[in-house]
N, C-alpha and C. Protein backbone atom coordinates (compact mmCIF):
# COMPACT_ATOMS: atom_id res chain seq x y z
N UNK A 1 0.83 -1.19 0.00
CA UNK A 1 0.00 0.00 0.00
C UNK A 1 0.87 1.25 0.00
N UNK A 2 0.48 1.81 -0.77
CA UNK A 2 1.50 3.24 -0.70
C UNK A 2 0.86 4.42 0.22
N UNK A 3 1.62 5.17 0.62
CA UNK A 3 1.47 5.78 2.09
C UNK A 3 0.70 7.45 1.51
N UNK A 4 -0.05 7.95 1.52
CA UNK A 4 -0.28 8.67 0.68
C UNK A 4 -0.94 10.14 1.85
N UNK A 5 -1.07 11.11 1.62
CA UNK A 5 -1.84 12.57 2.55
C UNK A 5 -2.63 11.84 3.08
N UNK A 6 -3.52 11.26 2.95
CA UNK A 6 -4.95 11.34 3.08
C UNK A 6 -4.57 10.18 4.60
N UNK A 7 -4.13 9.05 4.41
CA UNK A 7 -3.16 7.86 5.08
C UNK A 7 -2.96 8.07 6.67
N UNK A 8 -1.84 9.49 6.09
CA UNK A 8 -1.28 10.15 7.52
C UNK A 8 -2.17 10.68 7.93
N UNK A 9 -2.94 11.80 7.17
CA UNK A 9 -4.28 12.76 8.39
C UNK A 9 -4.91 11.55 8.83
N UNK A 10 -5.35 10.66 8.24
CA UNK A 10 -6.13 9.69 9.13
C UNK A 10 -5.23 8.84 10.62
N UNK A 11 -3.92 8.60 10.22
CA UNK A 11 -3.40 8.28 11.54
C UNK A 11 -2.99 9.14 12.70
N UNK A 12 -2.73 9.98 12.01
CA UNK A 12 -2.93 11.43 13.21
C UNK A 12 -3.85 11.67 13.61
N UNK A 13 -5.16 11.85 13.21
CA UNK A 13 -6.92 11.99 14.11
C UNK A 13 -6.72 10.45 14.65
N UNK A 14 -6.51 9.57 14.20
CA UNK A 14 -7.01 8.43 14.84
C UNK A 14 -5.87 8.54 16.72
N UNK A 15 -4.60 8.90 16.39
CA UNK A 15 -4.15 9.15 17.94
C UNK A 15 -4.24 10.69 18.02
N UNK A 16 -3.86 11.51 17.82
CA UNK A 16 -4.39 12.74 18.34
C UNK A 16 -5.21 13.41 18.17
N UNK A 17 -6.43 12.79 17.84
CA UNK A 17 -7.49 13.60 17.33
C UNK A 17 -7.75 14.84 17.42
N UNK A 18 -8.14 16.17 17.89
CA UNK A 18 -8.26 17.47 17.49
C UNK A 18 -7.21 18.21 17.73
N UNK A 19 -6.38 17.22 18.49
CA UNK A 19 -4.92 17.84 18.65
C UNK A 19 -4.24 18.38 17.68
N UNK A 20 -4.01 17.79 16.73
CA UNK A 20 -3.66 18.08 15.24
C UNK A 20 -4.68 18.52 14.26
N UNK A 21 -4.39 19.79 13.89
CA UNK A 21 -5.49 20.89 13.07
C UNK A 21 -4.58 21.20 12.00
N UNK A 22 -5.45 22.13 10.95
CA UNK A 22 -4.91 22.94 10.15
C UNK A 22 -4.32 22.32 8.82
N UNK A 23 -4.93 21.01 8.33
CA UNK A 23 -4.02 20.09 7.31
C UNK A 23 -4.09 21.21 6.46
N UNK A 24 -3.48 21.06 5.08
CA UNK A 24 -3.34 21.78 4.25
C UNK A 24 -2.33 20.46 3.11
N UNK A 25 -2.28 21.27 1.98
CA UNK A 25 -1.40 20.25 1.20
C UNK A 25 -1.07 21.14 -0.11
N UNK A 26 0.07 22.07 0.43
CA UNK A 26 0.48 22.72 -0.53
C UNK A 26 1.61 22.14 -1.28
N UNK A 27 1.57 22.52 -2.92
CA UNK A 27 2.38 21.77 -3.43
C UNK A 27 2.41 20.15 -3.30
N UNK A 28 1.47 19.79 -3.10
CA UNK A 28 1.49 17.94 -2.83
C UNK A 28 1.74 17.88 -1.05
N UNK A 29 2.24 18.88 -0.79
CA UNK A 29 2.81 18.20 0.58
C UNK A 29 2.28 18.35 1.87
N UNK A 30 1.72 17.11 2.66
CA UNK A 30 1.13 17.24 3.81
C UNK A 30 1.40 18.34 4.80
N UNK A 31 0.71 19.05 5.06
CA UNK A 31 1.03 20.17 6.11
C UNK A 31 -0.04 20.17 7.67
N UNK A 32 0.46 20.08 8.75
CA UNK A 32 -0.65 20.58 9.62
C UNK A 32 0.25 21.11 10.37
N UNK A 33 -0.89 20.95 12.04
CA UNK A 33 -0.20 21.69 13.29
C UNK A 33 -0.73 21.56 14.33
N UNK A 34 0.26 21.83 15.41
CA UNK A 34 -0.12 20.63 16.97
C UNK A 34 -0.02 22.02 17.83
N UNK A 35 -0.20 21.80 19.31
CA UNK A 35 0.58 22.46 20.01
C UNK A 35 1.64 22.57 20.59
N UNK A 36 2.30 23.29 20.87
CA UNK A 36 4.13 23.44 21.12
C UNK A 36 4.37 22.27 22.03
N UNK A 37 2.95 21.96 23.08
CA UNK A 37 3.22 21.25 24.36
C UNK A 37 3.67 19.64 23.45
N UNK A 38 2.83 19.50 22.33
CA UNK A 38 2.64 18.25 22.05
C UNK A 38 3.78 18.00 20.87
N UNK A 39 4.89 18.50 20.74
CA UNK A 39 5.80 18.67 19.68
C UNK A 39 6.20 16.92 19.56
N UNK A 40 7.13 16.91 20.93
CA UNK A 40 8.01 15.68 20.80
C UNK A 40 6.47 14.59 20.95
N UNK A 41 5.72 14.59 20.84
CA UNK A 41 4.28 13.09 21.20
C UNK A 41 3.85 12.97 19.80
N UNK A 42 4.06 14.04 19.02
CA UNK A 42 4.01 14.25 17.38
C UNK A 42 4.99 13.29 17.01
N UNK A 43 6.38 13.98 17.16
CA UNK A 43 7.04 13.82 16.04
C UNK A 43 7.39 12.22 16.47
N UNK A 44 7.63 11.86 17.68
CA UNK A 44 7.63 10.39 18.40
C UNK A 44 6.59 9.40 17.31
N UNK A 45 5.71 9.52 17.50
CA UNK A 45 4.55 8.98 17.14
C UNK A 45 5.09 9.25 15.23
N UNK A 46 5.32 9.99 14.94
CA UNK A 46 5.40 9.63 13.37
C UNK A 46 7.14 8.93 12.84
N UNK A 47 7.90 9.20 13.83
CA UNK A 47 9.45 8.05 13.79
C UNK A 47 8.62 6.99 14.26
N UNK A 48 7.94 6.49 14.81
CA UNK A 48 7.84 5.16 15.80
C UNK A 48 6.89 4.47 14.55
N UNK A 49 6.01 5.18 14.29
CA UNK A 49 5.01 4.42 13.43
C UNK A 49 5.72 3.71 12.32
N UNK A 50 5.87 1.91 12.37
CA UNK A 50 6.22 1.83 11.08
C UNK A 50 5.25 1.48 9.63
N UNK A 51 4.37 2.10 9.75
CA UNK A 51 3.87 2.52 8.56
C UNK A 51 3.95 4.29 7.78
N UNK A 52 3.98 4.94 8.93
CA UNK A 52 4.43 6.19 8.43
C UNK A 52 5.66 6.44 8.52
N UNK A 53 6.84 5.76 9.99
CA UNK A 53 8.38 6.05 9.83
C UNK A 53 9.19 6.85 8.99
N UNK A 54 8.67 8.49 9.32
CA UNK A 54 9.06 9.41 9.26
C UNK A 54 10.65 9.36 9.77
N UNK A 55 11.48 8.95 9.75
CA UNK A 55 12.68 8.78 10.43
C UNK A 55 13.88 10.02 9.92
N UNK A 56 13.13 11.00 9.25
CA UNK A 56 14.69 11.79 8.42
C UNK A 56 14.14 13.08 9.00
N UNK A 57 14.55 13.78 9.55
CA UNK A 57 14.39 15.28 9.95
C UNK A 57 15.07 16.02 8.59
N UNK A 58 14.37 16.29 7.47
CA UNK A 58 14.98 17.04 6.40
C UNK A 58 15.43 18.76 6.88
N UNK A 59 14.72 19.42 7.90
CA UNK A 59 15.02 20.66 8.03
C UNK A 59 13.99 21.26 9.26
N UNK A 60 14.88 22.21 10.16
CA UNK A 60 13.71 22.79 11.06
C UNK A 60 14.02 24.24 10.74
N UNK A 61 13.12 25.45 11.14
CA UNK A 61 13.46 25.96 11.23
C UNK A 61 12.71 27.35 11.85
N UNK A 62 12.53 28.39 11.89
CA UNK A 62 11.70 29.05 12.30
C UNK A 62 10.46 30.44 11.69
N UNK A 63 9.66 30.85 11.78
CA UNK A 63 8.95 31.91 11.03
C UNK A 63 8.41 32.71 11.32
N UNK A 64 8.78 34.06 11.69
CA UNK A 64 7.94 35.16 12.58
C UNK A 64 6.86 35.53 11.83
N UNK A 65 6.08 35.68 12.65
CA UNK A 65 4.71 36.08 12.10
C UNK A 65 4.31 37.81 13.52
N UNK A 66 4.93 38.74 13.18
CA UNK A 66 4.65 39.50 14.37
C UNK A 66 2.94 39.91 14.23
N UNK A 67 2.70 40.07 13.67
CA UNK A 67 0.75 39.88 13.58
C UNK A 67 -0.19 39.55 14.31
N UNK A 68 0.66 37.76 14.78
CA UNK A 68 -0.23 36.67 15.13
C UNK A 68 -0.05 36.55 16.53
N UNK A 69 -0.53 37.44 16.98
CA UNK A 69 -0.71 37.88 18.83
C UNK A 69 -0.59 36.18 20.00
N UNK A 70 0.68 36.06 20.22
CA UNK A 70 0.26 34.67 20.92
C UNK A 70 0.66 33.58 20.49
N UNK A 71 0.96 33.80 19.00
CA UNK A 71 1.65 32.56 17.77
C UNK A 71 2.45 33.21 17.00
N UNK A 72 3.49 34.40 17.67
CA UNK A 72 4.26 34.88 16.97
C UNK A 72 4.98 34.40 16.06
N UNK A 73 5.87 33.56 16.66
CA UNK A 73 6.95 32.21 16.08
C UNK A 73 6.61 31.00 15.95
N UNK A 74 6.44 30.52 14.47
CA UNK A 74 6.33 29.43 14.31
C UNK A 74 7.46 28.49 14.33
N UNK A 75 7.62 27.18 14.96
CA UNK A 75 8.51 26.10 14.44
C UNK A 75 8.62 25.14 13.21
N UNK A 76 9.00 24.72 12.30
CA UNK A 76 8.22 24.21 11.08
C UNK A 76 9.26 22.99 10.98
N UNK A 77 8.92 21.84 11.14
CA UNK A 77 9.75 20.40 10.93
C UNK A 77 9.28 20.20 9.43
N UNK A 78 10.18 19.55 8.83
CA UNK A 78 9.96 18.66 7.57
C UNK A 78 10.45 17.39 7.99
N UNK A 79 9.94 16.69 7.86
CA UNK A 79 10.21 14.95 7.72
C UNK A 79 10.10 14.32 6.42
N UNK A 80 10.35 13.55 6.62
CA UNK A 80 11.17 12.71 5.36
C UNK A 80 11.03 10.90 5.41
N UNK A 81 10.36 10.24 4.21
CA UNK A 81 9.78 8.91 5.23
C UNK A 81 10.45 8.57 3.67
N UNK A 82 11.76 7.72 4.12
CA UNK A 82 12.73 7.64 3.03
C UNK A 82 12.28 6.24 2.68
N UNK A 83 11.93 5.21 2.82
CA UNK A 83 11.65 4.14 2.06
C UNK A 83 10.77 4.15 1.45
N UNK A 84 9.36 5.20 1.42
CA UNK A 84 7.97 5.82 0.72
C UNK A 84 8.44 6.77 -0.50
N UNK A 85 9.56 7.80 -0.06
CA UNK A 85 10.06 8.80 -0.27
C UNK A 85 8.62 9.83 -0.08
N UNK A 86 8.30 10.02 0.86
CA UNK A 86 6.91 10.52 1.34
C UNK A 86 7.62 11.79 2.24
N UNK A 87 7.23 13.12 2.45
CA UNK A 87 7.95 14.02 3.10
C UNK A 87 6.22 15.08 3.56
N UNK A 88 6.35 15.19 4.78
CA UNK A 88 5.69 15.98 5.58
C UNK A 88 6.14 17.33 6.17
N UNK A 89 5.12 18.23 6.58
CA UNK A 89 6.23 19.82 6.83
C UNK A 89 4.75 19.37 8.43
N UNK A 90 5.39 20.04 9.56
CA UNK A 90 4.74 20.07 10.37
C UNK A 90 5.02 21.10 11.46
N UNK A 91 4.30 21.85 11.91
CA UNK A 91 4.37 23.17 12.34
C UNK A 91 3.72 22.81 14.00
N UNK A 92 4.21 24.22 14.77
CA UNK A 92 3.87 24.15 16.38
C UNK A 92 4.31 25.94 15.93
N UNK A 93 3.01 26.91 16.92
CA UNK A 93 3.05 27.72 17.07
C UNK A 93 3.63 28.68 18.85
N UNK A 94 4.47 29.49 19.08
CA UNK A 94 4.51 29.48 20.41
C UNK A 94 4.65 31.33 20.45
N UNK A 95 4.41 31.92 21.51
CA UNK A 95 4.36 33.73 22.07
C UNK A 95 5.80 33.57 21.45
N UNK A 96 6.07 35.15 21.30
CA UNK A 96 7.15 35.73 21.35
C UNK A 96 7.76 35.86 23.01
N UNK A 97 6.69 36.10 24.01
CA UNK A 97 7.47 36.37 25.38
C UNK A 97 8.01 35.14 26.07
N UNK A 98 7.25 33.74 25.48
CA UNK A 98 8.06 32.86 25.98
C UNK A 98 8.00 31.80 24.75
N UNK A 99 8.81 32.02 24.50
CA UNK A 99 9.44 31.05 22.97
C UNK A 99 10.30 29.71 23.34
N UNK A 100 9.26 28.89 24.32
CA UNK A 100 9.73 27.77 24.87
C UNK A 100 9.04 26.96 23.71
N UNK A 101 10.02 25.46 23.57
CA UNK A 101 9.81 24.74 22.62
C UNK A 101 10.73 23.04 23.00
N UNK A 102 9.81 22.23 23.11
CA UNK A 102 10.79 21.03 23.81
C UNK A 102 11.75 20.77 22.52
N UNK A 103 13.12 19.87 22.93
CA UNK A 103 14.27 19.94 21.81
C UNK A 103 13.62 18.57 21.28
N UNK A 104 14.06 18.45 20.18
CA UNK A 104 14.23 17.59 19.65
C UNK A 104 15.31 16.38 19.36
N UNK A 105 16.31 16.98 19.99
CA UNK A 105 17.32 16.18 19.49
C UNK A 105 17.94 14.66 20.16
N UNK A 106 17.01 14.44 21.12
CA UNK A 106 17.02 12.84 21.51
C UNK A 106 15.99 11.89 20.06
N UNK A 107 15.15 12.51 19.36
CA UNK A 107 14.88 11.83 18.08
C UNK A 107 16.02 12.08 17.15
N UNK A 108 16.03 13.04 16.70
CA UNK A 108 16.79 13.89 15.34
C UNK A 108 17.77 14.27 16.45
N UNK A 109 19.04 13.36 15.78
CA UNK A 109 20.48 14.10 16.08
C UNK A 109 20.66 15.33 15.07
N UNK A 110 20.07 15.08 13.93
CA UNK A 110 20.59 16.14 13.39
C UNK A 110 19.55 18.04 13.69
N UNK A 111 18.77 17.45 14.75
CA UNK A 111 18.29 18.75 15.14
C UNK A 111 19.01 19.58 15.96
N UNK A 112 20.22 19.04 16.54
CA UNK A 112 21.15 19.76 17.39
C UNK A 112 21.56 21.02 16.78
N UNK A 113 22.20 21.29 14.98
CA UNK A 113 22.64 22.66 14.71
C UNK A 113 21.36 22.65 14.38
N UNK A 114 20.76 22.39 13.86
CA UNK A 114 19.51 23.11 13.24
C UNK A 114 18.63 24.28 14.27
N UNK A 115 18.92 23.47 15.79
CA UNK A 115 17.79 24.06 16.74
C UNK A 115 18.45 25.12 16.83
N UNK A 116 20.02 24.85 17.51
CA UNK A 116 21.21 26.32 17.49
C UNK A 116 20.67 27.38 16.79
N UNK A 117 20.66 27.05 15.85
CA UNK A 117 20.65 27.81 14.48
C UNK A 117 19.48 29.14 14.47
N UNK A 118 18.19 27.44 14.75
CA UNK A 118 16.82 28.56 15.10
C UNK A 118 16.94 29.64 16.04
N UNK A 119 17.34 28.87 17.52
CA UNK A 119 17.57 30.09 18.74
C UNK A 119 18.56 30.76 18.36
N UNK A 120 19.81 30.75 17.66
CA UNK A 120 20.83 31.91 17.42
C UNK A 120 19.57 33.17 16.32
N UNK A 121 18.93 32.36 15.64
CA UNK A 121 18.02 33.73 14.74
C UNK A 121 16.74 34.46 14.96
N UNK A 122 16.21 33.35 15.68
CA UNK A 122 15.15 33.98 16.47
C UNK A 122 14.45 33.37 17.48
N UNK A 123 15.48 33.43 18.48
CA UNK A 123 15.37 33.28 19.84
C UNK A 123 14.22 31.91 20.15
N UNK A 124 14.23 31.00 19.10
CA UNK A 124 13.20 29.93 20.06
C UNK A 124 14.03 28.97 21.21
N UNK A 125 13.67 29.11 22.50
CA UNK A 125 14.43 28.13 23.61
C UNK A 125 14.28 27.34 23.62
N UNK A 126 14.63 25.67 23.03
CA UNK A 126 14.46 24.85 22.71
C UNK A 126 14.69 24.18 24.05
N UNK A 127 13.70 23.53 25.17
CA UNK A 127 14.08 23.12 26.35
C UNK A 127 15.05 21.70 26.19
N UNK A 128 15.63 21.70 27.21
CA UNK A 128 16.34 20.70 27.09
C UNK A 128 17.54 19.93 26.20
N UNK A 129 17.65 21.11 24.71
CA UNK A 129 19.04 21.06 24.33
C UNK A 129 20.36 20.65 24.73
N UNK A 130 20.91 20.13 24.78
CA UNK A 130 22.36 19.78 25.06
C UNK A 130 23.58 21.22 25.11
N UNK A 131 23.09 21.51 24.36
CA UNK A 131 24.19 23.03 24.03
C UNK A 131 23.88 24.38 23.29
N UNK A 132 22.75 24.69 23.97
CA UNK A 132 22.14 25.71 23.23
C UNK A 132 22.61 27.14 23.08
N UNK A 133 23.43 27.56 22.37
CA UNK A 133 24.29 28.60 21.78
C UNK A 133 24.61 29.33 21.11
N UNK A 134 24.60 30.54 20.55
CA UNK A 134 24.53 31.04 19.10
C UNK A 134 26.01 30.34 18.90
N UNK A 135 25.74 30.41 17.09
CA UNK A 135 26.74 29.22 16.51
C UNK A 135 26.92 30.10 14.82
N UNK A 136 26.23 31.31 15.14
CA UNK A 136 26.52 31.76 13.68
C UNK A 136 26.87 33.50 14.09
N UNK A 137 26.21 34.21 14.61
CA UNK A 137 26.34 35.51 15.53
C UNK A 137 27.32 35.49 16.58
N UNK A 138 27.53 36.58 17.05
CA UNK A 138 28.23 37.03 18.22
C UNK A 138 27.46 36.92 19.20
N UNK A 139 28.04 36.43 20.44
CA UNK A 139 27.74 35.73 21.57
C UNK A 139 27.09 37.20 21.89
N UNK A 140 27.55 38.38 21.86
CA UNK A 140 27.37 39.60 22.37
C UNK A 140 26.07 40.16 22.48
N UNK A 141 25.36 39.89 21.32
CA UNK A 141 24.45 39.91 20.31
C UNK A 141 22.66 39.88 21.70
N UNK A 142 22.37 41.40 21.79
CA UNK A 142 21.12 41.08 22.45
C UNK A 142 19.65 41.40 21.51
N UNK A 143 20.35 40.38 20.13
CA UNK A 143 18.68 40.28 19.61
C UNK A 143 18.66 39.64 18.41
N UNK A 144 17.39 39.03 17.96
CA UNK A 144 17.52 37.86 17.00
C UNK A 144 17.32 38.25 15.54
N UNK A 145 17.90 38.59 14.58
CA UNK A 145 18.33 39.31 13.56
C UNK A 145 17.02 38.72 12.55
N UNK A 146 16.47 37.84 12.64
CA UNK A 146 15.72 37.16 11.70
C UNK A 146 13.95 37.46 11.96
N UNK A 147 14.00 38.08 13.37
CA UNK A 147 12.60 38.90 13.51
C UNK A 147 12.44 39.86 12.91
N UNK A 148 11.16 39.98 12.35
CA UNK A 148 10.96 41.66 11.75
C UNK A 148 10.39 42.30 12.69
N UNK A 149 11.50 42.83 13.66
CA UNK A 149 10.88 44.08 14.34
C UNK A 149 12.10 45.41 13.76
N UNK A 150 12.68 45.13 13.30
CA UNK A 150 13.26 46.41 12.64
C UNK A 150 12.38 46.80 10.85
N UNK A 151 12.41 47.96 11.04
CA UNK A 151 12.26 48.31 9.15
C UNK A 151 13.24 48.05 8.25
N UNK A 152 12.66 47.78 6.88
CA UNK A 152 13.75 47.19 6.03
C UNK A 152 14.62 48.31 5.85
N UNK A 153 14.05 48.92 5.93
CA UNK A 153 14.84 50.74 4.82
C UNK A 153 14.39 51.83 5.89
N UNK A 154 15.18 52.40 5.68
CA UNK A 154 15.87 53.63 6.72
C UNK A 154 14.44 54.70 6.37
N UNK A 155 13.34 54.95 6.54
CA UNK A 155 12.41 55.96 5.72
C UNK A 155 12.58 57.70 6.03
N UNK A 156 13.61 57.74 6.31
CA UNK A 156 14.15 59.32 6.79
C UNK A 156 14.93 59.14 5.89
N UNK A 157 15.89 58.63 4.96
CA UNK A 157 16.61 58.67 4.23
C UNK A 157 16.54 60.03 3.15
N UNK A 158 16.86 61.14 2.79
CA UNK A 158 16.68 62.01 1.65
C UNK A 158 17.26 61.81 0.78
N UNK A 159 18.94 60.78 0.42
CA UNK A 159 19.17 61.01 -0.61
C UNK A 159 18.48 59.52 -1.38
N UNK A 160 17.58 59.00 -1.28
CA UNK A 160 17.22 57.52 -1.69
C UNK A 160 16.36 58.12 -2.84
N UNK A 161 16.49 57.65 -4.09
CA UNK A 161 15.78 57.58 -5.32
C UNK A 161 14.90 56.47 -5.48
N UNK A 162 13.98 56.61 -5.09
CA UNK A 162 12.55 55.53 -5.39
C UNK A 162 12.86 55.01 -6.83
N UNK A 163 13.13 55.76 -7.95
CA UNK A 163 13.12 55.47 -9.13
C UNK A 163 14.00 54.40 -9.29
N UNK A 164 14.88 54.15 -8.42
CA UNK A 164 16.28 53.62 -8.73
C UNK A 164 15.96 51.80 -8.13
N UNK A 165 14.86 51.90 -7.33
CA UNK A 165 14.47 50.63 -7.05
C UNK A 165 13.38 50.37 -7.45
N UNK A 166 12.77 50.74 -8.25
CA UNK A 166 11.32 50.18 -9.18
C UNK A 166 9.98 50.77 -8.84
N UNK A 167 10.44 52.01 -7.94
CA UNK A 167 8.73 52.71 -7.30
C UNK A 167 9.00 54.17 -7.67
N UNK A 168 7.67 54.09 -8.09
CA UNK A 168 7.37 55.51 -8.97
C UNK A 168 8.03 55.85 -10.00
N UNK A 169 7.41 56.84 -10.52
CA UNK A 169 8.47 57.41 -11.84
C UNK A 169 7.86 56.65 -13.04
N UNK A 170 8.72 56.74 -13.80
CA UNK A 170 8.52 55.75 -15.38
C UNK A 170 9.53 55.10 -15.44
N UNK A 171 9.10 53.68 -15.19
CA UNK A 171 9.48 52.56 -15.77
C UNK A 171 9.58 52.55 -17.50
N UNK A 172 10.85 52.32 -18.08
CA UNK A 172 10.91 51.94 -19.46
C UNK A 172 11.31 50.69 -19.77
């Protein structure tokens, strides 16, 4: 039997039933989302299953949403179910004031830089990490470069030519 979207949402309602919301299937690819509490009972449950044996952590990483009052920062796993070649993206939303997030890396060794990586850019505290550290920034560093709470462009600027970056004027 080949392992297909429809497969997994059904084994996910069947153990976490409303726990897991939000499917989606962009581009072909299974998408939902749990709560932060229930990260590692997720991702456990889809390595352990061997019909879904999700076993490859393809990428984690993080996504500010400053908008979303309460679900500022998203976490976003991709898995990878290499004998199907079947790949899932799976998301946990958590505040900006406490950007706690259990680690992953007693499943996924290879979530160790990845998590670094996340908390060196935007501050998610991945509990229970082994060595949680910026690994790309300066230790010095009191803020996470990958949030948009700064503006892109300086808007006091006078000598900036709009024309010169594609706004206003005539385009030829």
């Amino acid at each position: 039997m080949a392992l297909t979207n429809e497969y997994i949402r059904l084994r996910l309602k069947e153990k976490f039933g409303e726990e897991v919301s939000e499917f989606e299937e962009p581009y072909g690819m299974l998408t939902f989302e749990a709560p932060k509490e229930n990260n590692l009972k997720v991702l456990q449950f889809l390595y352990d299953d061997p019909e879904l044996n999700f076993q490859f952590l393809t990428d984690l990483q993080a996504v500010h949403y400053p908008d979303n009052t309460g679900r500022e920062l998203a976490v976003v796993y991709h898995l990878h179910n290499l004998r199907d070649n079947v790949r899932i993206r799976f998301k946990i939303f958590t505040s900006i004031e406490k950007p706690d997030v259990y680690t992953a890396t007693q499943l996924y060794a290879s979530s160790n830089w990845m998590e670094r990586e996340t908390y060196d850019f935007f501050g998610v505290n991945f509990i229970g990490h082994p060595n949680l550290i910026r690994v790309l920034n300066v230790d010095e560093m009191d803020y996470f470069p990958m949030r948009k709470e700064f503006p892109l462009e300086d808007q006091s600027r006078l000598d900036k030519d709009d024309e010169m970056f594609g706004r206003g004027g005539n385009i030829i």
